[in-house]
Protein backbone atom coordinates (compact mmCIF):
# COMPACT_ATOMS: atom_id res chain seq x y z
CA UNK A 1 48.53 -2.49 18.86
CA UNK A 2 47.41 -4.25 15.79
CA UNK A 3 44.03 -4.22 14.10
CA UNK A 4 42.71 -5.73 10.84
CA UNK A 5 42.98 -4.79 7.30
CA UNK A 6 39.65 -3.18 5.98
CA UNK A 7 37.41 -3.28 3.00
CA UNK A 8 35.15 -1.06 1.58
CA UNK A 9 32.48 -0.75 -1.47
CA UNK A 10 28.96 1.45 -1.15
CA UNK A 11 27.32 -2.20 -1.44
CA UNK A 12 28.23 -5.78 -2.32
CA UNK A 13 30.92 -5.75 -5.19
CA UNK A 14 33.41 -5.11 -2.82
CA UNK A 15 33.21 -8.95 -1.65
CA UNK A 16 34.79 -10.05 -4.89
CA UNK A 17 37.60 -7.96 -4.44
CA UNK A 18 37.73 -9.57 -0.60
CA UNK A 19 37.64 -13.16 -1.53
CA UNK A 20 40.63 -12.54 -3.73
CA UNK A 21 42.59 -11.24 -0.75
CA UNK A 22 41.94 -13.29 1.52
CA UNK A 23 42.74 -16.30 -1.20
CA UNK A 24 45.68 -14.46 -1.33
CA UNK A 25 46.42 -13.18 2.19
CA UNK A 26 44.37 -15.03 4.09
CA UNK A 27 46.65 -15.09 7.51
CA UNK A 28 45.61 -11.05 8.10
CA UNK A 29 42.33 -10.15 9.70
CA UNK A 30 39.63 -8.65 7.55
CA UNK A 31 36.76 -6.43 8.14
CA UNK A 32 34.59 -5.48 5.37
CA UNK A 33 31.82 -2.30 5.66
CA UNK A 34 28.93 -1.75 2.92
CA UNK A 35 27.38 1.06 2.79
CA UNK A 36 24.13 -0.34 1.39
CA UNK A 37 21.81 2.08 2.67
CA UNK A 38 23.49 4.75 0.67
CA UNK A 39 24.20 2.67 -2.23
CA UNK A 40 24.23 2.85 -4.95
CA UNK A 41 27.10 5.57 -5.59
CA UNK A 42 27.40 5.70 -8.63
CA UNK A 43 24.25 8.20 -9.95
CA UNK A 44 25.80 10.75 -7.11
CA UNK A 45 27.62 13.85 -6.81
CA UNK A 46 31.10 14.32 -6.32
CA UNK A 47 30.68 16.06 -3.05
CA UNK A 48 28.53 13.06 -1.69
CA UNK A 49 30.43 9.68 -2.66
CA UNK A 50 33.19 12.23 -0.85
CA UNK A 51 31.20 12.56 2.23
CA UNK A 52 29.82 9.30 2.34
CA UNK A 53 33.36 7.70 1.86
CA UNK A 54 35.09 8.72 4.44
CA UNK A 55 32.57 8.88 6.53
CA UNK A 56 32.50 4.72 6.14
CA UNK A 57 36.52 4.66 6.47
CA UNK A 58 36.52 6.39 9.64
CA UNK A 59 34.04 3.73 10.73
CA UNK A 60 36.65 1.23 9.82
CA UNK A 61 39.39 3.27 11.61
CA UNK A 62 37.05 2.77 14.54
CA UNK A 63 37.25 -0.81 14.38
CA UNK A 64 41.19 -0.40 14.44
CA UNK A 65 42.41 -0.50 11.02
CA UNK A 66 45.46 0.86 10.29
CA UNK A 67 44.70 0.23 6.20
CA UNK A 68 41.49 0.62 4.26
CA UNK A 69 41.13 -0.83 0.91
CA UNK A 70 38.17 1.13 -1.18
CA UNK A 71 37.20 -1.93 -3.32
CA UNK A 72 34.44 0.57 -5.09
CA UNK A 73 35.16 1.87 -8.01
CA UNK A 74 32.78 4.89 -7.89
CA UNK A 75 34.59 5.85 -3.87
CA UNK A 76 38.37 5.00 -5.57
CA UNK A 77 37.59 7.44 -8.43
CA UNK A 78 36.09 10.66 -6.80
CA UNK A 79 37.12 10.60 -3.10
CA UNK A 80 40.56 8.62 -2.91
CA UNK A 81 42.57 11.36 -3.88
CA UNK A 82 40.95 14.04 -1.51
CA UNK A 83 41.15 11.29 1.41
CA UNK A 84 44.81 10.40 0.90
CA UNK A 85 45.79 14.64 0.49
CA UNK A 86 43.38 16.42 1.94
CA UNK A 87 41.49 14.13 5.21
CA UNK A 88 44.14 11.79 6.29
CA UNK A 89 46.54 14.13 7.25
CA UNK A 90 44.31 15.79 9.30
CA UNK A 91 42.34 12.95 11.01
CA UNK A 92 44.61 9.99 10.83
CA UNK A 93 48.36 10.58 9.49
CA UNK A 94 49.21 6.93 10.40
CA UNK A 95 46.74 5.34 9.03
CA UNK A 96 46.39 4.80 4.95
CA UNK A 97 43.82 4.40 2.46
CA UNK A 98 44.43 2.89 -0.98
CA UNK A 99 41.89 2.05 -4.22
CA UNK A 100 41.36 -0.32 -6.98
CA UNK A 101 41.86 1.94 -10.19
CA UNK A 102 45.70 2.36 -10.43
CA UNK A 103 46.56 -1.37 -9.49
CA UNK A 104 44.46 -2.30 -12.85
CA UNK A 105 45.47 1.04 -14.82
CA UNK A 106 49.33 -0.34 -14.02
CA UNK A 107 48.02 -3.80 -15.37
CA UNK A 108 46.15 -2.64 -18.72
CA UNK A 109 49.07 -1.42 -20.46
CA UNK A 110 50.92 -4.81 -20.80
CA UNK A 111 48.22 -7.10 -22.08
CA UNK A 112 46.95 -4.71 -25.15
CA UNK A 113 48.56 -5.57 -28.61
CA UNK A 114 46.43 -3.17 -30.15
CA UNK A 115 46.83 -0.11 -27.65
CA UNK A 116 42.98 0.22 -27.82
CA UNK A 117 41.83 -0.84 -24.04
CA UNK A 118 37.60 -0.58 -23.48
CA UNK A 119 36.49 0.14 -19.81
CA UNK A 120 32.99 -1.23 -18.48
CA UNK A 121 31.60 0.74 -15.34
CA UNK A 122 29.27 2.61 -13.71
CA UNK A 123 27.94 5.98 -14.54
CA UNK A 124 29.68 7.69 -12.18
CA UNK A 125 33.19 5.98 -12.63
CA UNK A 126 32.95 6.45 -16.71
CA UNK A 127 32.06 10.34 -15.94
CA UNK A 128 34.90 10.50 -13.48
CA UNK A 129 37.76 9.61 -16.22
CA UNK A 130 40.01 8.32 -13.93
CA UNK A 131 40.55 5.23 -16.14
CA UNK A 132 41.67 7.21 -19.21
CA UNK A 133 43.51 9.90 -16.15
CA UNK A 134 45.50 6.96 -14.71
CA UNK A 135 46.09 4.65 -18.01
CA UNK A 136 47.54 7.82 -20.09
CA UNK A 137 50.00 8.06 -16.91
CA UNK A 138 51.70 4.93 -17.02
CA UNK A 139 50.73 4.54 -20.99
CA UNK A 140 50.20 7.38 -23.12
CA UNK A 141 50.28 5.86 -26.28
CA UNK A 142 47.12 3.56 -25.31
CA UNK A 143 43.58 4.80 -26.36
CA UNK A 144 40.51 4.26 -23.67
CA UNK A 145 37.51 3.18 -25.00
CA UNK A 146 34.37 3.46 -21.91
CA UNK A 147 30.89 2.88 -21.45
CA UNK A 148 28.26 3.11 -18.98
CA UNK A 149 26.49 -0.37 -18.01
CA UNK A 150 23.68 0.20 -15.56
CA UNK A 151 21.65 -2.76 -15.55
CA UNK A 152 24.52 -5.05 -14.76
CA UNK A 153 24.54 -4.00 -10.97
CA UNK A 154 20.50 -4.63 -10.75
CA UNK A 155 20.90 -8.31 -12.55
CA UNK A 156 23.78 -9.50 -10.66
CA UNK A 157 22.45 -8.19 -7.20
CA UNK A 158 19.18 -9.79 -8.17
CA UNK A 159 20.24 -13.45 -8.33
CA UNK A 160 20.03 -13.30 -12.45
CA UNK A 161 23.51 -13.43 -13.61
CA UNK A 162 23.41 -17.02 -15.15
CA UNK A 163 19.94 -16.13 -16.33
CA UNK A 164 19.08 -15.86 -19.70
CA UNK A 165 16.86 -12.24 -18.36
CA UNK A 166 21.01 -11.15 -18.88
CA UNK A 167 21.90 -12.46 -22.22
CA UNK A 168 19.81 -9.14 -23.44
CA UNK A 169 21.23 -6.58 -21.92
CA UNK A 170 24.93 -8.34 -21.40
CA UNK A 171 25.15 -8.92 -25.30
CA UNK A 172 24.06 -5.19 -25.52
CA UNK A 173 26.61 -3.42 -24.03
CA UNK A 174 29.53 -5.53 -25.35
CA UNK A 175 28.08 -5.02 -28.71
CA UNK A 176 27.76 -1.63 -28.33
CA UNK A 177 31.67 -0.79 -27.21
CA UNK A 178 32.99 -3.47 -29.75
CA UNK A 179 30.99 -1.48 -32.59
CA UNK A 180 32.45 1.74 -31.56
CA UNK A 181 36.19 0.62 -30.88
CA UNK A 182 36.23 -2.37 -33.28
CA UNK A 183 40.21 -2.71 -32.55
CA UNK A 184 39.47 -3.25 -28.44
CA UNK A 185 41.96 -6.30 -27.30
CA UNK A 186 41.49 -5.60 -23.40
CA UNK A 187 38.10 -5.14 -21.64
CA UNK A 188 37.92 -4.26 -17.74
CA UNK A 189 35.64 -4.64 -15.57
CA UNK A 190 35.81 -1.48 -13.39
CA UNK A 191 32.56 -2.32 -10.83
CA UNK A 192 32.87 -5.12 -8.49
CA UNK A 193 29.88 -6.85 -9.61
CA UNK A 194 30.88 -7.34 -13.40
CA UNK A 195 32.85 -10.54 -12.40
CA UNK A 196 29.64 -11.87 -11.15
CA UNK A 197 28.90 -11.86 -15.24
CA UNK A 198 32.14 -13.13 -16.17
CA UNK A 199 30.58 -16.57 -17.61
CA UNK A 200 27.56 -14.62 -19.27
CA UNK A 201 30.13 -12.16 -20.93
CA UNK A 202 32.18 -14.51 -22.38
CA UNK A 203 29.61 -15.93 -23.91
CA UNK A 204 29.06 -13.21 -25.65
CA UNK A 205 32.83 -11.57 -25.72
CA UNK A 206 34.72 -12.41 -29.04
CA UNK A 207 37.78 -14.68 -28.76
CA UNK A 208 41.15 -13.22 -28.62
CA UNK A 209 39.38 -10.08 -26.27
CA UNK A 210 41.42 -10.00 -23.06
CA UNK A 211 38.85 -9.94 -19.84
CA UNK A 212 40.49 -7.86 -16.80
CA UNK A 213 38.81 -8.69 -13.53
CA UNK A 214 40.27 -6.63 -10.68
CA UNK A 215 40.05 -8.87 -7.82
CA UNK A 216 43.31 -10.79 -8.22
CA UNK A 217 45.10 -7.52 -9.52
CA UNK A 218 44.04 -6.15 -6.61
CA UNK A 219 44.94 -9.04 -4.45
CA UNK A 220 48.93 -9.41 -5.28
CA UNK A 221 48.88 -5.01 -5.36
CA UNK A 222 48.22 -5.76 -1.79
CA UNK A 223 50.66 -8.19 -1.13
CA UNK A 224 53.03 -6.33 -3.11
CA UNK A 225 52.75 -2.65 -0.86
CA UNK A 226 52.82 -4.89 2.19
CA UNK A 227 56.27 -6.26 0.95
CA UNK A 228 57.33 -2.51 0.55
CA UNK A 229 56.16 -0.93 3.78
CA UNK A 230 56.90 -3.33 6.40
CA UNK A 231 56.16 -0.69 8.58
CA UNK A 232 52.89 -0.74 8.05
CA UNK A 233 52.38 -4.66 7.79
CA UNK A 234 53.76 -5.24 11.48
CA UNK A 235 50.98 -2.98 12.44
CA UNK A 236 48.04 -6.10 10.98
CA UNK A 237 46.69 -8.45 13.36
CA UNK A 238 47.05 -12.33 11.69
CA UNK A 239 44.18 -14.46 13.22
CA UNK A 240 42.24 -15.23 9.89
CA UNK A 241 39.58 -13.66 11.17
CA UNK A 242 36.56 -11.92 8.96
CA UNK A 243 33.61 -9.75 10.10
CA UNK A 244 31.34 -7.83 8.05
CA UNK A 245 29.36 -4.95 8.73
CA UNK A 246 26.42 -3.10 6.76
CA UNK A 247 24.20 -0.04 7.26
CA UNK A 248 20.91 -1.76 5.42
CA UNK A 249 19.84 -4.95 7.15
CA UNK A 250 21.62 -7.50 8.15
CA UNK A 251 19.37 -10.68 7.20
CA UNK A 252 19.34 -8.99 3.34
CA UNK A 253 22.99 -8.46 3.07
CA UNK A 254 23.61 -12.12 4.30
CA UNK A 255 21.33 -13.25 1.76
CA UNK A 256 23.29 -11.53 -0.93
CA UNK A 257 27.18 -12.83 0.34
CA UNK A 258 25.66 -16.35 -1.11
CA UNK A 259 25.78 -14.49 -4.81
CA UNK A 260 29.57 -12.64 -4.07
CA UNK A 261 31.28 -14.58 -1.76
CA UNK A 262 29.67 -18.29 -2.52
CA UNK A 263 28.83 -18.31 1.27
CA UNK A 264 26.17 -16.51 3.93
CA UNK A 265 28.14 -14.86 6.74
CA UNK A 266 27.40 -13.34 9.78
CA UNK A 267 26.79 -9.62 9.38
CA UNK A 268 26.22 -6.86 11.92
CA UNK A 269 24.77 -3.70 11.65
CA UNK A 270 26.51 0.21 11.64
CA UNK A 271 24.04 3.03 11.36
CA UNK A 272 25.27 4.99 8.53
């Protein structure tokens, strides 16, 4: 038997992170979950984005995926690790689940001249430090810079990203991280709806600042483990097919794929 590769994110960032895989690998079947009832995840505890996140994977594991991708930042960096050690082995040794985080830690290291990298997230992935965790692993001689932004999410998923209501708050934040760590060469963007900003930030961004998106890093990561585990890649159905599920209402998240995937698409409901 085999089923489709699946996606997950607490709301609607996780599309951007989607569209670059299937650009990417678009032969596989997809299916894509948001937990937008629950969302955001970010302002909760540890415990809960645990909870919450694999309760939404074994959804996915219902619909016959063999591989999960958490394309949240907030799920990658405070329930990934207990899934993989701790949940899989008990409810679903065959199956895997991987995250966002260490495909763009691995990247960060070997685009900074200056060894001073700034990350741009939410509350509860800054609070988490799993970007300073994973970057000192791979490169412990680079110095993480992070701040909080929370009034991206609410501007992008509110149709005002080109808007000048963002300039304010956009020009804020990057101001604020450049003044602390003047010597930053490398910003990420660790939620998946900072891309959504990417033309309003470098508006704002000084030249010669490197701007890390994690879609396409997490794209080729993909295509990269699936060229090392062939055992697992046999195991994904190839029809092209997409379907996309949510546990908030339908008509609204098919309103909102226009903003993150550049096209409405059918969307069914999961109760959460």
């Amino acid at each position: 038997m085999t089923g489709p590769i699946g996606v997950f994110d607490s709301g609607y960032g996780g599309l951007t992170v989607l569209k670059e895989i299937i650009a990417t690998l678009p032969q596989y079947d997809y299916v894509y979950f948001g937990d937008n009832a629950r969302a955001p995840y970010g302002n909760r505890g540890f415990d809960t984005i645990h909870t919450y996140t694999l309760q939404c994977v074994q959804h996915l594991f219902d619909k016959g995926c063999p591989l999960v991708i958490l394309a949240c930042n907030t799920a990658s960096a405070r329930a990934l690790r207990t899934i993989q050690q701790k949940d899989l082995p008990r409810i679903a040794p065959d199956r895997r689940v991987l995250g966002v985080i260490r495909p763009t830690t691995e990247m960060v290291g070997t685009l900074t001249q200056s060894s001073e990298v700034g990350i741009l997230a939410t509350k509860g992935t800054v609070a988490s430090e799993s970007y300073p965790i994973e970057i000192n692993k791979f490169f412990p001689h680079v110095k993480v810079h992070q701040l909080a932004c929370p009034m991206w999410v609410p501007i992008v998923e509110n149709g005002e990203a080109d808007g000048e209501g963002a300039d304010y708050f956009v020009k804020k934040y990057l101001d604020q991280i450049l003044t602390d760590a003047p010597d930053i060469d490398t910003l990420v963007l660790a939620c998946t709806h900072y891309p959504i900003l990417t033309k309003k930030i470098r508006q704002f961004l000084p030249g010669g600042i490197t701007l890390l998106s994690q879609g396409k890093i997490v794209a080729h990561s993909l295509k990269d483990y699936l060229h090392r585990h062939p055992e697992m890649e046999i195991r994904l159905s190839k029809n092209g097919g997409h379907k996309y599920f949510t546990t908030d209402d339908p008509v609204i998240f098919e309103k909102q794929t226009e903003i993150f995937l550049g096209e409405t698409v059918k969307t069914e409901y999961i109760a959460p």
